[in-house]
C-alpha atoms as a PDB file:
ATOM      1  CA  UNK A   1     101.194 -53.678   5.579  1.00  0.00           C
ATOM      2  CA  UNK A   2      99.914 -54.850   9.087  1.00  0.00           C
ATOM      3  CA  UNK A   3      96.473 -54.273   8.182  1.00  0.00           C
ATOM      4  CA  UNK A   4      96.905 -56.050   5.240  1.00  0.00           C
ATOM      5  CA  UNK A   5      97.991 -59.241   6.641  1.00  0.00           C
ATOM      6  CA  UNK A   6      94.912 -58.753   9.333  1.00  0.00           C
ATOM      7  CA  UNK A   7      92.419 -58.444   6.433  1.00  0.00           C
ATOM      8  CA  UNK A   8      93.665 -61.552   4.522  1.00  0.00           C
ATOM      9  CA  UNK A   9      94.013 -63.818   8.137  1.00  0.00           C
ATOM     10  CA  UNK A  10      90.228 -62.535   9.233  1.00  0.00           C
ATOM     11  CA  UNK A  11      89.316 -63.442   5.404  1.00  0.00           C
ATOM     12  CA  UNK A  12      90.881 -67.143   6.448  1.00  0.00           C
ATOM     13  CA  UNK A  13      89.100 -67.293   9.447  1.00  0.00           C
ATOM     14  CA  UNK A  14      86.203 -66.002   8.107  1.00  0.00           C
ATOM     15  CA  UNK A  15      86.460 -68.724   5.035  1.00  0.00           C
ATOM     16  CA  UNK A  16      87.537 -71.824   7.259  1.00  0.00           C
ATOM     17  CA  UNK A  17      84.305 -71.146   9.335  1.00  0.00           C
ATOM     18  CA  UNK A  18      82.170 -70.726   6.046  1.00  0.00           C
ATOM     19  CA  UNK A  19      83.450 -74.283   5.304  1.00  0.00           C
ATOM     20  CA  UNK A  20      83.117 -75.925   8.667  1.00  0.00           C
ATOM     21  CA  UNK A  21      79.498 -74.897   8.567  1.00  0.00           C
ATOM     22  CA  UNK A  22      79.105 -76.468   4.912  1.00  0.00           C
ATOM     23  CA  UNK A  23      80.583 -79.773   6.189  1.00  0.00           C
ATOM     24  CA  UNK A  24      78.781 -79.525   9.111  1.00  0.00           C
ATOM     25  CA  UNK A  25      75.628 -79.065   7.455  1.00  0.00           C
ATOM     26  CA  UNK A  26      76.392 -81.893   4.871  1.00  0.00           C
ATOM     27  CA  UNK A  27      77.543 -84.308   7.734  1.00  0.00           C
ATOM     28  CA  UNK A  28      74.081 -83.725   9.453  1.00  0.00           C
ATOM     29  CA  UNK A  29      72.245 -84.091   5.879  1.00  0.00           C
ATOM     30  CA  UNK A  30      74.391 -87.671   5.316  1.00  0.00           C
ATOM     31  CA  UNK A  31      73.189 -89.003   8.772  1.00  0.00           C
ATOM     32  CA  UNK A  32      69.254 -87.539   8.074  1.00  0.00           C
ATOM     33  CA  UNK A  33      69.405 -89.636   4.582  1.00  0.00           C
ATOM     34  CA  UNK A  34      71.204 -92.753   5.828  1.00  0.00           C
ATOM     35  CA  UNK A  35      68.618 -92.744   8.689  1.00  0.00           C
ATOM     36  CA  UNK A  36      65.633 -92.910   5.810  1.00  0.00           C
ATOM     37  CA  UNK A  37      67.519 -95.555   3.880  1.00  0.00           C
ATOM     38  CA  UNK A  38      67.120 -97.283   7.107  1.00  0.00           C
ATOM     39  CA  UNK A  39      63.656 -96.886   7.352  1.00  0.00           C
ATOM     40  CA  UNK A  40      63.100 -97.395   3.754  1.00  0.00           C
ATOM     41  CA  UNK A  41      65.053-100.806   4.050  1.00  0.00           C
ATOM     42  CA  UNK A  42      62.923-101.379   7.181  1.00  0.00           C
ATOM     43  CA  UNK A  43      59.489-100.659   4.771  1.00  0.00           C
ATOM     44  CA  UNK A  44      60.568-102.550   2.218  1.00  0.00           C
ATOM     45  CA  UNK A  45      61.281-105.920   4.115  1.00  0.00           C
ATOM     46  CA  UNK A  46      58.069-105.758   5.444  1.00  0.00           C
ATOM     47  CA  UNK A  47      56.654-104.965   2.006  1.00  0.00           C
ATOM     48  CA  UNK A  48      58.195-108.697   0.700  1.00  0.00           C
ATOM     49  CA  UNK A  49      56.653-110.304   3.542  1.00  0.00           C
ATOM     50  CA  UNK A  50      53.219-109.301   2.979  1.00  0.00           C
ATOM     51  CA  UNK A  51      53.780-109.805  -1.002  1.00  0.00           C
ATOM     52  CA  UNK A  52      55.032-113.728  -0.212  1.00  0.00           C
ATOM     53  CA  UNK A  53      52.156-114.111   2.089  1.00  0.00           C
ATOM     54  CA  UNK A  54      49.394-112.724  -0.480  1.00  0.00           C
ATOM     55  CA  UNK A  55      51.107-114.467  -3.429  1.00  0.00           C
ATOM     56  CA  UNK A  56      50.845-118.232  -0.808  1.00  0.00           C
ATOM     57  CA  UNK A  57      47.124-117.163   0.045  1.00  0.00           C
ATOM     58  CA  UNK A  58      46.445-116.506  -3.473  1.00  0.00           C
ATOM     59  CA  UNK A  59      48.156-119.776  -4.501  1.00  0.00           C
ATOM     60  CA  UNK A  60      45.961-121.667  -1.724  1.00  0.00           C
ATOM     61  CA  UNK A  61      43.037-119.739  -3.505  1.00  0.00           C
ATOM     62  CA  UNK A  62      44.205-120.853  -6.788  1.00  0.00           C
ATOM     63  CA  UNK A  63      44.861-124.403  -6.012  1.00  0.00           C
ATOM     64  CA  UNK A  64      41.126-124.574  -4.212  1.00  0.00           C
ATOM     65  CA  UNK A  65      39.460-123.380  -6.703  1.00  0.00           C
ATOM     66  CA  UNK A  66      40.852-125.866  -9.737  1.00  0.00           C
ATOM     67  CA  UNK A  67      40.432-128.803  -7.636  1.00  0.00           C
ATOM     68  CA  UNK A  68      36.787-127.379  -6.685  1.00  0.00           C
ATOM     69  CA  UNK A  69      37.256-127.233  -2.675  1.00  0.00           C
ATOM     70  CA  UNK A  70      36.881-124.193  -0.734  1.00  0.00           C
ATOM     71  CA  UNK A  71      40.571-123.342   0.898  1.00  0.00           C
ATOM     72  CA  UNK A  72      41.168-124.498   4.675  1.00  0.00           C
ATOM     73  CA  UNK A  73      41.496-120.831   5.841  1.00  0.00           C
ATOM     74  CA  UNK A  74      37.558-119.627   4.350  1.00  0.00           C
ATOM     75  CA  UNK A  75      36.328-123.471   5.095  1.00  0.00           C
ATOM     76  CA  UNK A  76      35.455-121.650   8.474  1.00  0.00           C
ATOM     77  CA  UNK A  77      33.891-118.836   7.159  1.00  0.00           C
ATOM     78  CA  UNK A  78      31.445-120.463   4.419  1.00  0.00           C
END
């Protein structure tokens, strides 16, 4: 009877450690993807700010070109 109860309690211990490994290894897996949401948030910021300045340049361009003038910026460069 003993060795019955010693079987079931190392079958605990063995389970409890099983599961502290799977939360373990989730836990590290949450921190990995939060950490690339980061740096996806990070990319995409910068992403806007280069699509508002093309969409102003291309405005600028826009507006130059209907009133027949060459834009201030390639002024310089013509």
């Amino acid at each position: 009877m003993e060795e019955a109860s010693s079987e079931r309690h190392l079958s605990f211990d063995n389970e409890v450690s099983r599961y502290q490994w799977m939360l373990q290894k989730v836990y590290k897996e949450k921190k990995e993807l939060e950490l690339l949401n980061e740096q996806l948030r990070t990319q995409l910021a910068m992403e806007k700010r280069a699509h508002e300045a093309t969409k102003k340049e291309l405005l600028i361009i826009q507006t130059a070109h209907r009133d027949g003038s060459n834009p201030p910026e390639l002024d310089d460069h013509l």
